[in-house]
C-alpha atoms as a PDB file:
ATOM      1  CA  UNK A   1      -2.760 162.144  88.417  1.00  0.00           C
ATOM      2  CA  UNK A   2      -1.280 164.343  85.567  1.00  0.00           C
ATOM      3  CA  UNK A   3      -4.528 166.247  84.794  1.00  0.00           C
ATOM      4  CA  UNK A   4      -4.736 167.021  88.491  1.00  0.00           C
ATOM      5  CA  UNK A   5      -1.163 168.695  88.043  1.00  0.00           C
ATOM      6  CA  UNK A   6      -2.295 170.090  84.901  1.00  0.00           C
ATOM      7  CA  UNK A   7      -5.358 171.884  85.603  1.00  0.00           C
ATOM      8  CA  UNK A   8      -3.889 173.457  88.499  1.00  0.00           C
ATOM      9  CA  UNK A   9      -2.084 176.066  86.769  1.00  0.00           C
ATOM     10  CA  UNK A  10      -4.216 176.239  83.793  1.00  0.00           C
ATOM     11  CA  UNK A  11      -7.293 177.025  86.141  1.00  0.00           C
ATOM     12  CA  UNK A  12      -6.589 180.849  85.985  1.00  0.00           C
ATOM     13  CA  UNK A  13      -6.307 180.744  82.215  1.00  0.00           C
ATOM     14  CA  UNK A  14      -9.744 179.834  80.710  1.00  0.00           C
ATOM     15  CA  UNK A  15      -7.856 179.901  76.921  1.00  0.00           C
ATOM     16  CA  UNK A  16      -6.219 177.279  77.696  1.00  0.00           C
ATOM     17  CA  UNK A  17      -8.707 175.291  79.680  1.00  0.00           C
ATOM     18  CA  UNK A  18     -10.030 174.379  76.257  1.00  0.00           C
ATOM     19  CA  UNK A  19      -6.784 173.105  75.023  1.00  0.00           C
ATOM     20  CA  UNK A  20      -5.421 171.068  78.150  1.00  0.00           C
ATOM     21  CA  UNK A  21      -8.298 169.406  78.700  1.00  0.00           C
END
């Protein structure tokens, strides 16, 4: 699972929350 991968490091950074997800 990418998004798994993904949200990982983007967890800590709520800007980009928005724009990963």
């Amino acid at each position: 699972m990418a998004d798994a991968g993904m949200l990982r490091f983007h967890v800590p950074e709520p800007e980009v929350r928005p724009g990963g997800t």
